[in-house]
Structures are given as structure tokens and as C-alpha cells.
N, C-alpha and C. Protein backbone atom coordinates (compact mmCIF):
# COMPACT_ATOMS: atom_id res chain seq x y z
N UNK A 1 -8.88 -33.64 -17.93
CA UNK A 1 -8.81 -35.08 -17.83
C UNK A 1 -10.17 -35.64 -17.44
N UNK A 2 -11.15 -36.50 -18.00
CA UNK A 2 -11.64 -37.15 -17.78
C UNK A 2 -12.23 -37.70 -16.37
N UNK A 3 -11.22 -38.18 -15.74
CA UNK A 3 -10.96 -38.65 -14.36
C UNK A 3 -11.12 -37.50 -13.50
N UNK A 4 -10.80 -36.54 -13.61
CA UNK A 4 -10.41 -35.28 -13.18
C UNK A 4 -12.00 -34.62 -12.87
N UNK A 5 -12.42 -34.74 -13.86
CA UNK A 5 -14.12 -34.52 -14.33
C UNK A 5 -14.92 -34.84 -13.27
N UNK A 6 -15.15 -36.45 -13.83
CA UNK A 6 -15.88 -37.30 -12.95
C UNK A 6 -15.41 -37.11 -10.90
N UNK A 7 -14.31 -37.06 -10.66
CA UNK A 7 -13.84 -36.68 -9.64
C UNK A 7 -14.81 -35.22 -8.98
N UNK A 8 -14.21 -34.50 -9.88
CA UNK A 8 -14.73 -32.84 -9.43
C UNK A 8 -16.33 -33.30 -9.03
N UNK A 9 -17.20 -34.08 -10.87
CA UNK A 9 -18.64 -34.11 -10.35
C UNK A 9 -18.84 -34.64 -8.85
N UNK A 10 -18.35 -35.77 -8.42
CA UNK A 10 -18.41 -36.71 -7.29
C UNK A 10 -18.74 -35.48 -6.03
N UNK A 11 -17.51 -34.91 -6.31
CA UNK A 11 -17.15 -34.11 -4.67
C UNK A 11 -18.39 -32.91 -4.98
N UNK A 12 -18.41 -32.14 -6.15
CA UNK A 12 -19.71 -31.01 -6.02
C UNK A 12 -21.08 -31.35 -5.61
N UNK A 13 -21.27 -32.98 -6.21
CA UNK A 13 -22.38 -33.33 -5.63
C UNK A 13 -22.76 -33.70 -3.83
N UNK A 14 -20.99 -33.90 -3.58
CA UNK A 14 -20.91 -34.13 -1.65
C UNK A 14 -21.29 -32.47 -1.14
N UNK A 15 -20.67 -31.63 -2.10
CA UNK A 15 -20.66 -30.41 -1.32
C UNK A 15 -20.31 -29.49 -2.08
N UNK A 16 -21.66 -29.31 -3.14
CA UNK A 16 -21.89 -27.72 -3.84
C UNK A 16 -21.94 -26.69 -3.21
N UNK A 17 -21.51 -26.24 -1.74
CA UNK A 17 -21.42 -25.00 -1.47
C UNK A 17 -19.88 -25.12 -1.17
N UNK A 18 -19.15 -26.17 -1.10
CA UNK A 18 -17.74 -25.40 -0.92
C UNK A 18 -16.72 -25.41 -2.17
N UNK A 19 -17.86 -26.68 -3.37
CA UNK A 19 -16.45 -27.05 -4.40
C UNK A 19 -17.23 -26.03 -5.49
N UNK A 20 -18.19 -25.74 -5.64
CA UNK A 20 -18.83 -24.76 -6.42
C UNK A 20 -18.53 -24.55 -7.60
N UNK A 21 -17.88 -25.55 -8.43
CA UNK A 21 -18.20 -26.48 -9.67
C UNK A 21 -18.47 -27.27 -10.38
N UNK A 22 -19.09 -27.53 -11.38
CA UNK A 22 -19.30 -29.28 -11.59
C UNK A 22 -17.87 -29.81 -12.64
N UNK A 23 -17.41 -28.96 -13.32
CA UNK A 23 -16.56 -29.16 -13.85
C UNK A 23 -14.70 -28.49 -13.50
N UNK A 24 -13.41 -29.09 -13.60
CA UNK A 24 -12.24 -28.30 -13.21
C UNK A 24 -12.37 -27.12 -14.39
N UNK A 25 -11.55 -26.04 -14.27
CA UNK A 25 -11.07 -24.74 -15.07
C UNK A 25 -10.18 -25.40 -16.11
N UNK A 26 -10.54 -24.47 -17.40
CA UNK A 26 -9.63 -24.72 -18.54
C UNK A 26 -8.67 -24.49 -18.41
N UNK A 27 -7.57 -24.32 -19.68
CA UNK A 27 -6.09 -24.21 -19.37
C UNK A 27 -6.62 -22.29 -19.41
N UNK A 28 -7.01 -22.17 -20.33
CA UNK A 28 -7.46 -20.90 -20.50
C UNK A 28 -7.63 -19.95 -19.51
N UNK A 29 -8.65 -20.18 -18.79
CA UNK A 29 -8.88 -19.40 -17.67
C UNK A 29 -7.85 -19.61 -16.33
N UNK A 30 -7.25 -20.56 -16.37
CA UNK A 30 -6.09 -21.22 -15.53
C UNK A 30 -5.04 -20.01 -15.78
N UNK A 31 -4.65 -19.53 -17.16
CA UNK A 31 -3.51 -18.80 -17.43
C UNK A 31 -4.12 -17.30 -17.63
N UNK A 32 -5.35 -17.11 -17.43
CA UNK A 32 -5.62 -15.47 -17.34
C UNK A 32 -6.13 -15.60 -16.06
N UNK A 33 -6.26 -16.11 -14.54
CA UNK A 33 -6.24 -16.20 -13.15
C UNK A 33 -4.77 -15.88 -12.52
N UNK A 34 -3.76 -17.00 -13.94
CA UNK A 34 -2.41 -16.83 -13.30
C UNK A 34 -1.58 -16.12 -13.27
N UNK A 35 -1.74 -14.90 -14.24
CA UNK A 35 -0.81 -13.97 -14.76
C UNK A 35 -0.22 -12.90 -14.19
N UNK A 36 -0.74 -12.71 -13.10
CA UNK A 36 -0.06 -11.66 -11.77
C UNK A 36 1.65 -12.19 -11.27
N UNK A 37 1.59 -13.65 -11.72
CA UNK A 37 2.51 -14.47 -11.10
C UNK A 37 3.98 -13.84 -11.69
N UNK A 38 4.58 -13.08 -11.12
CA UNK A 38 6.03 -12.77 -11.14
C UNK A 38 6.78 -13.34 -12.28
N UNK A 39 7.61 -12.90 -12.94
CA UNK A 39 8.38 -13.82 -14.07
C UNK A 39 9.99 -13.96 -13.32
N UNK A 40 10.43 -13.09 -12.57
CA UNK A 40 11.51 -13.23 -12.09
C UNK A 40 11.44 -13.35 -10.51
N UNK A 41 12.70 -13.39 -9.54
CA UNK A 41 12.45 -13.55 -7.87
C UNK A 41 12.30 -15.23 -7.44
N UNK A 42 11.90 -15.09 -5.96
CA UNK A 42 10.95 -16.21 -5.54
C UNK A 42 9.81 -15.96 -4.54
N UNK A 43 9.13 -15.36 -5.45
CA UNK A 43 8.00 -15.12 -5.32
C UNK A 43 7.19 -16.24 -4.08
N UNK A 44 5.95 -16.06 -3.03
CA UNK A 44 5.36 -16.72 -2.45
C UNK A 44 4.00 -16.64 -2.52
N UNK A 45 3.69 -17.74 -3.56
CA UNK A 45 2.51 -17.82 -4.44
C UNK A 45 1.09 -18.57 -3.63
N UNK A 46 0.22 -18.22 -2.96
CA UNK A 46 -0.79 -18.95 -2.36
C UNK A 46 -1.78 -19.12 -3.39
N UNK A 47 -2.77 -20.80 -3.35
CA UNK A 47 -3.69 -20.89 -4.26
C UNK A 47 -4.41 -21.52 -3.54
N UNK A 48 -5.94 -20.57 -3.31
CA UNK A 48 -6.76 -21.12 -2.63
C UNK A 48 -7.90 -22.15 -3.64
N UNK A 49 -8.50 -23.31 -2.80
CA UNK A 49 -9.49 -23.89 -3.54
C UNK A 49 -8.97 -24.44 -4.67
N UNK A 50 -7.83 -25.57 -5.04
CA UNK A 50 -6.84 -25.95 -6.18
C UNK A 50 -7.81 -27.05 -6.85
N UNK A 51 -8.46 -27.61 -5.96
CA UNK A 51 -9.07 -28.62 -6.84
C UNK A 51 -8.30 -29.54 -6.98
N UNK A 52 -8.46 -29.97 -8.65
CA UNK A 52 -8.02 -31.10 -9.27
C UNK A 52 -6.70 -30.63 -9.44
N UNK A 53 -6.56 -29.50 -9.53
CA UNK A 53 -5.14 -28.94 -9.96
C UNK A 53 -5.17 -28.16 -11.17
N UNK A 54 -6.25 -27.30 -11.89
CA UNK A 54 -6.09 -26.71 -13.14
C UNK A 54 -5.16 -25.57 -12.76
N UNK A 55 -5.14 -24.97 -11.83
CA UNK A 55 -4.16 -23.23 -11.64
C UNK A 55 -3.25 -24.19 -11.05
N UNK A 56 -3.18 -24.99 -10.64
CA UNK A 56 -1.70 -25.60 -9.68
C UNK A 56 -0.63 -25.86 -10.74
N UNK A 57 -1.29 -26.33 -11.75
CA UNK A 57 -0.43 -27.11 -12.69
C UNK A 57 -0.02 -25.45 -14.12
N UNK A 58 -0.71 -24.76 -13.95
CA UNK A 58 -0.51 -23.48 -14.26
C UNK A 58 0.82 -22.57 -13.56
N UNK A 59 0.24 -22.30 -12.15
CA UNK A 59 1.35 -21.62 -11.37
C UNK A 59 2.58 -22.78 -11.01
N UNK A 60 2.71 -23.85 -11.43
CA UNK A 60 4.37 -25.06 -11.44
C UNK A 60 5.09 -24.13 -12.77
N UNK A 61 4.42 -23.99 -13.71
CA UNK A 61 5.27 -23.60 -15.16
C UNK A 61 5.62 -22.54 -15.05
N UNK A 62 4.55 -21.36 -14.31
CA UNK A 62 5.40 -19.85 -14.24
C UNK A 62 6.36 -20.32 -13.37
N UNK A 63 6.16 -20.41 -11.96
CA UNK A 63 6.81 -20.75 -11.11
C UNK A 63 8.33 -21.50 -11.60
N UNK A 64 8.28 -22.35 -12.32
CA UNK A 64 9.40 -23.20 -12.77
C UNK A 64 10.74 -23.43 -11.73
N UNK A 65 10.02 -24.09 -10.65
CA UNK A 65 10.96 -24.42 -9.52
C UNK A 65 11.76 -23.00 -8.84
N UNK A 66 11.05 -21.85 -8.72
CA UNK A 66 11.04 -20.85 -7.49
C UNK A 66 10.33 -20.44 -6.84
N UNK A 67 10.41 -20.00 -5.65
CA UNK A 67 9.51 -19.16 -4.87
C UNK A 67 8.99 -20.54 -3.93
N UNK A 68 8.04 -20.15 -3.25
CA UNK A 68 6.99 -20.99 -2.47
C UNK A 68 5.76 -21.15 -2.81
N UNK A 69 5.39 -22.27 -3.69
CA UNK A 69 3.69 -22.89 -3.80
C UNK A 69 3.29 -23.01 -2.37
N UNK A 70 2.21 -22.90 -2.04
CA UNK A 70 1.06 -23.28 -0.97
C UNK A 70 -0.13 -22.84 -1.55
N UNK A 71 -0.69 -24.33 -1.45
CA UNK A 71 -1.51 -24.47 -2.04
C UNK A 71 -2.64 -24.91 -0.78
N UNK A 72 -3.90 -24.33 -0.42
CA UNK A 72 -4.34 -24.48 0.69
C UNK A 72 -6.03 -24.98 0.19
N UNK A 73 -6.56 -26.37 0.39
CA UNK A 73 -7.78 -27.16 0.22
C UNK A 73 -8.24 -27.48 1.31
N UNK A 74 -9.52 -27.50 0.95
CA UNK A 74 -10.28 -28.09 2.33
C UNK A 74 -10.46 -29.19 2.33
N UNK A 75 -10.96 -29.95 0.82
CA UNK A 75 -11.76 -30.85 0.52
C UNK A 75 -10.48 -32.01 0.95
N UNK A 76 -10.70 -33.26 1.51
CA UNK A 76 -9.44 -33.74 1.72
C UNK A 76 -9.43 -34.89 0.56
N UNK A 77 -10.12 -34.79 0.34
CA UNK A 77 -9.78 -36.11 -1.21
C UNK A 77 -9.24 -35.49 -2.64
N UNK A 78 -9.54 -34.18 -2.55
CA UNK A 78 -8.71 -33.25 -3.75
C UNK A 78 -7.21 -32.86 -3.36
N UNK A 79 -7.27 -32.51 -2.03
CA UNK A 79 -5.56 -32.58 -1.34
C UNK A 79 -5.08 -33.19 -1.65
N UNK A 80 -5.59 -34.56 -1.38
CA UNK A 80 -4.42 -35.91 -1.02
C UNK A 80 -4.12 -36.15 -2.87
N UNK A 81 -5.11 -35.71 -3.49
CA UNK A 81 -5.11 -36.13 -5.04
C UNK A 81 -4.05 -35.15 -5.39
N UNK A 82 -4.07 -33.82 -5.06
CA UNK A 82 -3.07 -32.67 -5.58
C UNK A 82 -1.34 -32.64 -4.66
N UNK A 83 -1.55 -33.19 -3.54
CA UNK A 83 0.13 -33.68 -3.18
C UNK A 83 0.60 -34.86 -4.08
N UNK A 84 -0.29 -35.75 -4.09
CA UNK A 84 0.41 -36.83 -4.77
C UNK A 84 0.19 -36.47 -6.47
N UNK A 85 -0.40 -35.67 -7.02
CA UNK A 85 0.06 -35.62 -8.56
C UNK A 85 1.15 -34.38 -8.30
N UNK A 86 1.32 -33.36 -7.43
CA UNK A 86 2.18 -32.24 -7.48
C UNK A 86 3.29 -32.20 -6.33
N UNK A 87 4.50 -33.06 -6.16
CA UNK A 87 5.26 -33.41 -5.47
C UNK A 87 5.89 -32.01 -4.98
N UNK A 88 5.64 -30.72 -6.05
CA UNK A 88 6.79 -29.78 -5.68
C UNK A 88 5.93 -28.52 -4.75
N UNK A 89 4.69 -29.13 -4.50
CA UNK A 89 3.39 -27.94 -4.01
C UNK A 89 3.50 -28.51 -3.01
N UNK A 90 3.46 -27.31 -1.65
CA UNK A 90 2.90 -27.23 -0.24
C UNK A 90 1.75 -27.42 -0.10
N UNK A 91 0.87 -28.51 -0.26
CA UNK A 91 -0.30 -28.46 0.14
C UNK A 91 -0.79 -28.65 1.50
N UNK A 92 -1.88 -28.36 1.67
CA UNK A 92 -2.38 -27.92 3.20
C UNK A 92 -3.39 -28.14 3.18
N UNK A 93 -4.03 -29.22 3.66
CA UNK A 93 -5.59 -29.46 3.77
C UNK A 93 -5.95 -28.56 4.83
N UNK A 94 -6.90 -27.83 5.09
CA UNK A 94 -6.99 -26.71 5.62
C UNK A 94 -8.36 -25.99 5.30
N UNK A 95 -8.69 -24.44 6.72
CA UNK A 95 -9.34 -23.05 6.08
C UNK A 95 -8.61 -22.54 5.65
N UNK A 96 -9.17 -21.91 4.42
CA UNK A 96 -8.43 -20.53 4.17
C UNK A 96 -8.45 -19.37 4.75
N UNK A 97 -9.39 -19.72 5.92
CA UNK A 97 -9.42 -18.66 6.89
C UNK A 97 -8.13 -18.59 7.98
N UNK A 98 -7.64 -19.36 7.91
CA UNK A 98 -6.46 -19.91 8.50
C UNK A 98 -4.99 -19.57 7.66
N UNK A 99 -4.97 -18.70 6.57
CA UNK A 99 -4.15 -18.89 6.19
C UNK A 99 -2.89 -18.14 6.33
N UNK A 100 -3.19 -16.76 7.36
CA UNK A 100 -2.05 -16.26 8.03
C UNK A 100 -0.96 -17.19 8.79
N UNK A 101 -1.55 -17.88 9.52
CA UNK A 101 -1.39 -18.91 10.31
C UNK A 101 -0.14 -20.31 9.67
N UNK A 102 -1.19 -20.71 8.66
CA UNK A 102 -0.42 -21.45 7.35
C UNK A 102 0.81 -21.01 6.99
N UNK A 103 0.61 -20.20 7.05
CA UNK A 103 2.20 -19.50 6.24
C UNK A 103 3.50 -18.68 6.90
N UNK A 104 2.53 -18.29 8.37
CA UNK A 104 3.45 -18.42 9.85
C UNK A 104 4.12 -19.81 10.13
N UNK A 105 3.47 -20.71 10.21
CA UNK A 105 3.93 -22.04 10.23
C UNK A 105 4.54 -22.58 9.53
N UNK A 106 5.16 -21.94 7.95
CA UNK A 106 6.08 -23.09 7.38
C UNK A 106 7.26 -21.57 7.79
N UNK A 107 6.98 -20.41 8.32
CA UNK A 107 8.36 -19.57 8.27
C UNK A 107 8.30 -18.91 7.04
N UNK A 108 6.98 -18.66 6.60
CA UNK A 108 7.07 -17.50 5.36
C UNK A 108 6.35 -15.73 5.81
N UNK A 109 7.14 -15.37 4.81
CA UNK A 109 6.48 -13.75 4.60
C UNK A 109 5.03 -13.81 4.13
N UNK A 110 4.84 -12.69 4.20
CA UNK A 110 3.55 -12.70 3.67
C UNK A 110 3.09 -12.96 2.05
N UNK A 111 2.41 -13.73 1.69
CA UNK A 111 1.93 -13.69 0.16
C UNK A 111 2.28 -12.81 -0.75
N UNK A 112 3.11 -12.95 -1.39
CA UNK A 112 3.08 -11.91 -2.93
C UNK A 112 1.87 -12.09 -4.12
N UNK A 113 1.44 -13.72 -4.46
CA UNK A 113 0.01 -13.30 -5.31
C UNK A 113 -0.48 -14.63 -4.47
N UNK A 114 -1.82 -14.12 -4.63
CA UNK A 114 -3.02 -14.99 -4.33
C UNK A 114 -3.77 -15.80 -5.18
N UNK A 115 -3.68 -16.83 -6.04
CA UNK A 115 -4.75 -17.23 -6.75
C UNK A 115 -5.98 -17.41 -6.16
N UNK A 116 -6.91 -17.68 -6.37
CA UNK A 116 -8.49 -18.46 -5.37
C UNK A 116 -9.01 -19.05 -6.80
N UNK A 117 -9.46 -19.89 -6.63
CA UNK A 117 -10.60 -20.64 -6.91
C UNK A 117 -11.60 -21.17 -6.03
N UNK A 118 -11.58 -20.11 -5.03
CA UNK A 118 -13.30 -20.54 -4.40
C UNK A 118 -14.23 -19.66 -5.04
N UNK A 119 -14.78 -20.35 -4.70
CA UNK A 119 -16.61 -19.86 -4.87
C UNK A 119 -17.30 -18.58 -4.40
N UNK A 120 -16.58 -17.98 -4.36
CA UNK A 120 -17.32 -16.45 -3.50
C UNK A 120 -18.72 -16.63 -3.49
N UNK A 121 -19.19 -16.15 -4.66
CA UNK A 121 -20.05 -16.22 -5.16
C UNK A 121 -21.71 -17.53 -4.36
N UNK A 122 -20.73 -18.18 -4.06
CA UNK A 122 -21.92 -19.79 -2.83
C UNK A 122 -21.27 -19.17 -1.35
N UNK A 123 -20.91 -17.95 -1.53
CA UNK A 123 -20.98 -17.75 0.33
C UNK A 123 -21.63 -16.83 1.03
N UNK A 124 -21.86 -17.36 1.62
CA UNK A 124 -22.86 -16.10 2.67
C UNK A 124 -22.19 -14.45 2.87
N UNK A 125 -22.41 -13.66 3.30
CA UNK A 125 -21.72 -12.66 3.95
C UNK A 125 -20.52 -12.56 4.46
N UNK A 126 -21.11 -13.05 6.09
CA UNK A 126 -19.89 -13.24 6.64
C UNK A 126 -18.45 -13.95 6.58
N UNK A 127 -19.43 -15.21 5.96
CA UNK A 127 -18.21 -16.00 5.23
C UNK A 127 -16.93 -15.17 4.36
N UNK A 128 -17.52 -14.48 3.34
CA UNK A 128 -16.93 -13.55 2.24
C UNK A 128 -15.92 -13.26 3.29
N UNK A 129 -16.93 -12.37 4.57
CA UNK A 129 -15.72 -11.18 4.45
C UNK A 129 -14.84 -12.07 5.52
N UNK A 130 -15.09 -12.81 6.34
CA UNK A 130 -13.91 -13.97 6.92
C UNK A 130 -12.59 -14.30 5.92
N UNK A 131 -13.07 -14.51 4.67
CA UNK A 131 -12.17 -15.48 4.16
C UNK A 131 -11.45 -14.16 3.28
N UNK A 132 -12.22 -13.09 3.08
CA UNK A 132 -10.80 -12.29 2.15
C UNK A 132 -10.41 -11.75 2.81
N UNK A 133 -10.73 -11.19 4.46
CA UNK A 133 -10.00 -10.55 5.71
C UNK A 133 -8.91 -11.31 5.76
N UNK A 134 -8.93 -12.78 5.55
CA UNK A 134 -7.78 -13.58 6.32
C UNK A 134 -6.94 -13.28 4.96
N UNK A 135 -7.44 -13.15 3.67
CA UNK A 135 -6.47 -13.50 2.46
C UNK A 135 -5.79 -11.85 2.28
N UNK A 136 -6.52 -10.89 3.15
CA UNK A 136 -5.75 -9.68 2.70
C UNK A 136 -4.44 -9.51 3.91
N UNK A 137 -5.14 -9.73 4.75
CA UNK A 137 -4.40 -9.95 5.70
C UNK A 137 -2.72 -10.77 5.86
N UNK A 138 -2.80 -11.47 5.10
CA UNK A 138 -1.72 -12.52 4.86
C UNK A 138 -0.77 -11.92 3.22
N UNK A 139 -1.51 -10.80 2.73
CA UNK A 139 -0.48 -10.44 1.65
C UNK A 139 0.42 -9.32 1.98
N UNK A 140 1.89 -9.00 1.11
CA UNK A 140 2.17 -7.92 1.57
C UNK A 140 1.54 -6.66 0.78
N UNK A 141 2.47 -5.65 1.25
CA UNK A 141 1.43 -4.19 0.68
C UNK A 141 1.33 -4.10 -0.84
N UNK A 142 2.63 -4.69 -1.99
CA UNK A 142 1.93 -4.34 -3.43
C UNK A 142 1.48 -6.00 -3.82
N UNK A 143 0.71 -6.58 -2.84
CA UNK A 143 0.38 -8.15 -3.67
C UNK A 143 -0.50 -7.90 -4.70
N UNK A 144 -0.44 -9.10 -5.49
CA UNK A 144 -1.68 -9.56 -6.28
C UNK A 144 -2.76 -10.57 -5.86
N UNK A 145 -4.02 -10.09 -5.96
CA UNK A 145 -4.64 -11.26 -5.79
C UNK A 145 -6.11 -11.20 -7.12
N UNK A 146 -6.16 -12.74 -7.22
CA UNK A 146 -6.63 -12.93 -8.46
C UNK A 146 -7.88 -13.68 -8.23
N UNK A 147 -8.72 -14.03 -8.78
CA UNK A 147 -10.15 -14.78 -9.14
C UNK A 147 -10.90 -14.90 -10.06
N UNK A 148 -12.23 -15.52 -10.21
CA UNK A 148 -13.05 -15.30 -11.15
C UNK A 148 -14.13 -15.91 -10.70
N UNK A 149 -15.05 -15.43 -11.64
CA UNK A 149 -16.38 -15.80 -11.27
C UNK A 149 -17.47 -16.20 -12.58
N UNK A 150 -18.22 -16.95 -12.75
CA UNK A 150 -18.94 -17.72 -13.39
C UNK A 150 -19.79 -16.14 -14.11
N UNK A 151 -19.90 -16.34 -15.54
CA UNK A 151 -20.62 -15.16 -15.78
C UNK A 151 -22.00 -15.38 -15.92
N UNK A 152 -22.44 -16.68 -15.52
CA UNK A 152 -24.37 -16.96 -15.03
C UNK A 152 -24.39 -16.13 -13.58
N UNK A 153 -23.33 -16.07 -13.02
CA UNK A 153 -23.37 -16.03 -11.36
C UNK A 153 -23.78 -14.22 -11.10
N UNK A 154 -23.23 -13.26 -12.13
CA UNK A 154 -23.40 -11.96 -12.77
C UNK A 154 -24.44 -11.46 -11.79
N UNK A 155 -25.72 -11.42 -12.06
CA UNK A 155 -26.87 -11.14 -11.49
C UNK A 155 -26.95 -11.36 -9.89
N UNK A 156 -26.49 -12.42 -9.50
CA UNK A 156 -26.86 -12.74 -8.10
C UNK A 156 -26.53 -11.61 -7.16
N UNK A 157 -27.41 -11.85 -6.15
CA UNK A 157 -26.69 -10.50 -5.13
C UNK A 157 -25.25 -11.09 -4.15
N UNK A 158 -25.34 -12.71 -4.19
CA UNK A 158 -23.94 -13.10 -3.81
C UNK A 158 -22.64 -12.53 -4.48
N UNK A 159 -22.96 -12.25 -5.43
CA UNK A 159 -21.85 -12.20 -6.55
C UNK A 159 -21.33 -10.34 -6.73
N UNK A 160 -22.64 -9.65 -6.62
CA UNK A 160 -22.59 -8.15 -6.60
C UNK A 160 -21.98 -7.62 -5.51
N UNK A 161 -22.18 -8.61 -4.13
CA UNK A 161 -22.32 -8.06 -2.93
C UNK A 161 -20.58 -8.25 -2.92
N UNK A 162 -19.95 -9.52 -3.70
CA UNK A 162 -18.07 -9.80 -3.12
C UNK A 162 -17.32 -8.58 -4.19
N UNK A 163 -18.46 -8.55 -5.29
CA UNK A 163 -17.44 -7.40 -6.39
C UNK A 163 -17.38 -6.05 -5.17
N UNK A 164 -18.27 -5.80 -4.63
CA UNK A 164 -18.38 -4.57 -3.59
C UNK A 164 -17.12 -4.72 -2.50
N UNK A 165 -17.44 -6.19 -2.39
CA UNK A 165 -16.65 -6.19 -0.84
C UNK A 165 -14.57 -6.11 -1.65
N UNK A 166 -14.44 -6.60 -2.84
CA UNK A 166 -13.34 -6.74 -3.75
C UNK A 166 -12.57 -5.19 -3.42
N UNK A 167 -13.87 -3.95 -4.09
CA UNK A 167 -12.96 -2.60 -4.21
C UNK A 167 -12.96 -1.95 -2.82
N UNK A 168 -13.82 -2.87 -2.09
CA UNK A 168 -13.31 -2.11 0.11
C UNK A 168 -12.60 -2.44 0.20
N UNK A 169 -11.91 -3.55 -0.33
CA UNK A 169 -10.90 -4.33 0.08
C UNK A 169 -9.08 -3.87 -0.35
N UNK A 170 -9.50 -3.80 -1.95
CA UNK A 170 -8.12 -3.38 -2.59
C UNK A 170 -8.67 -2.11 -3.44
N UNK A 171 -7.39 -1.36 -3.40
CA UNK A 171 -7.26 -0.39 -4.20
C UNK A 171 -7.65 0.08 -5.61
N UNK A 172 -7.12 -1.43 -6.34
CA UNK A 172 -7.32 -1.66 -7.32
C UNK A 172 -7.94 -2.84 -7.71
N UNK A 173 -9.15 -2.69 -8.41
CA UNK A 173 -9.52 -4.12 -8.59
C UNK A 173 -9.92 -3.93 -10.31
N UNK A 174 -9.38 -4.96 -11.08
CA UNK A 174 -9.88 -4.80 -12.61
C UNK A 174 -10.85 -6.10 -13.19
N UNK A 175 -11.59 -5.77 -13.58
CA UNK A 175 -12.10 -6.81 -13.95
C UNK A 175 -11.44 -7.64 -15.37
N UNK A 176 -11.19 -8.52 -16.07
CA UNK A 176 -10.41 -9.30 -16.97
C UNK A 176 -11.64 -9.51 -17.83
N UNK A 177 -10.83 -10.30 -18.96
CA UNK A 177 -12.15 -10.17 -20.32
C UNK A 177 -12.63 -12.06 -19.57
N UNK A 178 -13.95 -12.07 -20.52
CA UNK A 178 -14.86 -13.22 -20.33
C UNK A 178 -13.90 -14.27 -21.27
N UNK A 179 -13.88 -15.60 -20.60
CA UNK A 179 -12.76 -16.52 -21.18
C UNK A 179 -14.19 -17.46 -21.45
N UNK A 180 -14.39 -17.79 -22.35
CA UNK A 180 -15.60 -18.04 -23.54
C UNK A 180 -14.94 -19.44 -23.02
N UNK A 181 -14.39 -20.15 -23.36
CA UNK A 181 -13.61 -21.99 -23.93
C UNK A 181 -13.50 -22.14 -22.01
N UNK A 182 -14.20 -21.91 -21.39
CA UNK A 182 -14.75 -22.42 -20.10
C UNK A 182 -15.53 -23.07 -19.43
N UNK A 183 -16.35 -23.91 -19.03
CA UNK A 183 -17.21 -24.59 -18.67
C UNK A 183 -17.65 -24.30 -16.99
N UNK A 184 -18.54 -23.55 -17.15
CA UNK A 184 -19.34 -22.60 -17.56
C UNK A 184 -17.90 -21.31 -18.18
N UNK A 185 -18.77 -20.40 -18.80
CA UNK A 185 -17.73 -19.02 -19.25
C UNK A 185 -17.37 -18.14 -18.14
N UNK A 186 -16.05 -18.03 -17.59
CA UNK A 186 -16.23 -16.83 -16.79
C UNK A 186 -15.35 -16.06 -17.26
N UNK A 187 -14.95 -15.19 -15.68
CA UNK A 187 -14.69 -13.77 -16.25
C UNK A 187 -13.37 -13.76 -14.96
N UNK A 188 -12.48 -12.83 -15.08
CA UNK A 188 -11.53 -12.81 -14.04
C UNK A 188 -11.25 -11.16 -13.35
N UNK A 189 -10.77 -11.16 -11.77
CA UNK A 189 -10.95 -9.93 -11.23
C UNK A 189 -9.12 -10.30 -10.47
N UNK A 190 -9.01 -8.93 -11.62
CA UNK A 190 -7.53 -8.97 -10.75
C UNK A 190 -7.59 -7.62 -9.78
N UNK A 191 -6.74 -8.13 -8.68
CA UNK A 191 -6.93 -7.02 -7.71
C UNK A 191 -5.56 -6.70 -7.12
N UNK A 192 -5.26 -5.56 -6.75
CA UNK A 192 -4.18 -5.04 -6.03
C UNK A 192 -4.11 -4.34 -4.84
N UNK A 193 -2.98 -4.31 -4.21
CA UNK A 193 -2.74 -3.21 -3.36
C UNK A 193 -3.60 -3.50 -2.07
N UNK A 194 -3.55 -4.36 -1.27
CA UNK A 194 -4.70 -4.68 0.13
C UNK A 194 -5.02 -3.58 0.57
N UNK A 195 -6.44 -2.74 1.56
CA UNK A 195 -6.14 -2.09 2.49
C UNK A 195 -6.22 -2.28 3.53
């Protein structure tokens, strides 16, 4: 959307290290991020960094009124934008470092898949390992958790250093094919099994 666009530019230009795009995710890469997502159950789906809503409005259709959305943003003008276009999502203006906590507080189990759309890749070290400590931490033992990353971002040692910190982390981590019809092109890392 248009609006959606101009929006995203607004806020990356307030704060390119936390929204760490200039543009929202295609439907494309929206539905190869989302695909861990359970087809049967009620699943308890966390999506970090939702934005405008490209994976939100992704994980509503798998989802199709089961399980638990929580959807956890920092930015509070993309929140307030993603409760009021997504009436049926838990949103949580919020850290995601916080998100054991989050999900103690509405009376849930632990995470079955994780989407993210943050930025690994614009964080420091410690940051990294803060924020996937808290996200491994909060899944149970066979979760999914999903991401991607910009394939300009490839080279950086930000970017080398989270693929490292990805397979300390989980058991399994796969990398997904490059989704070309992206702005910028990326690439997706599905991961399993916390340790």
C-alpha cells in the first residue's frame, strides 16, 4: 500500500537502527517467513518487529481465527496502526527482550513459531544475543523460528556474526531460497529446535 510505504519511509528515517527498512515486505517473502506456521491446532504464534503489517496480515490467513497472535512492536505509531487495522492480533507495544514476560502476562505457554522482522543485521552484539536469548527462551522445545535478511546485508560482519549466533542457538537452522520480487531481495533462515 502506498500509505503503508510512505509511513514505513517516515519512521526509518526517525529510526534506521530499529525499523531497518525503507520499504514494508512483499506478500512473497511474507509467505516464505510464514510457513513454519502450523496448518492444524492452536498454535501460539509470536511476530516480532510487524511493522505495517506485511507477516501480520500473512500469519491472520494461516492462522484463520486459531491459536494466539502476539504480535510484539516497539515503534508506537506502527502498533497503534497494526491494532487498529488488525482487531484479531495481540499487539504489544513493547521489547522483544521482554517477551517471556509478554506472554507470562496474557497466561500463555511458551511460543510454538516465532516470526521476526527485526533487523539483526543493524544490531550490535550484545543486542543480538539479548534479543534471541529472550526469543529462545520463550519457545517450547520443537518451536519454529523464522527470519530473513537483506541479501546486500550478506557481507557485513553484523550479518555473519547473527548467522553464527542462529546455529549456537538452534539445532537446526536452514537457510531458504532468495525471494527476488522484494524490495531490497532477501533471503529467509528457518530455524529449529532452541538450545
Amino acid at each position: 500500500m502506498p500509505n503503508d510505504t510512505a509511513l514505513f519511509i517516515g519512521q526509518f528515517l526517525r529510526s534506521p537502527a530499529t525499523i531497518g527498512a525503507v520499504a514494508p515486505s512483499s506478500r512473497r517473502l511474507a509467505a516464505a517467513v510464514c510457513a513454519p506456521i502450523p496448518e492444524r491446532g492452536e498454535p501460539i504464534v509470536v511476530e516480532l518487529g510487524p511493522g505495517t503489517g506485511a507477516f501480520t496480515a500473512e500469519i491472520q490467513q494461516r492462522l484463520d481465527g486459531r491459536g494466539h497472535h502476539l504480535a510484539v512492536e516497539l515503534n508506537e505509531q506502527l502498533a497503534r496502526l497494526l491494532a487498529e487495522r488488525y482487531p484479531a492480533v495481540d499487539v504489544a507495544h513493547d521489547d522483544a527482550t521482554r517477551l517471556g514476560e509478554l506472554l507470562g502476562e496474557r497466561g500463555l505457554r511458551m511460543a510454538d513459531v516465532v516470526v521476526s522482522g527485526l533487523p539483526w543485521a543493524a544490531f550490535p552484539d550484545d543486542a543480538q544475543r539479548e534479543l534471541l536469548g529472550a526469543v529462545t527462551g520463550a519457545m517450547s522445545p520443537g518451536a519454529a523460528f523464522t527470519t530473513f535478511s537483506y541479501i546486500h546485508a550478506i557481507p557485513l560482519s553484523s550479518a555473519r556474526r547473527f548467522r553464527a549466533l542462529l546455529a549456537e542457538r538452534f539445532e537446526e537452522v536452514v537457510p531458504g531460497r532468495t525471494v527476488w520480487r522484494n524490495t531490497p531481495p532477501a533471503f529467509v533462515f528457518h530455524a529449529r529446535r532452541p538450545r
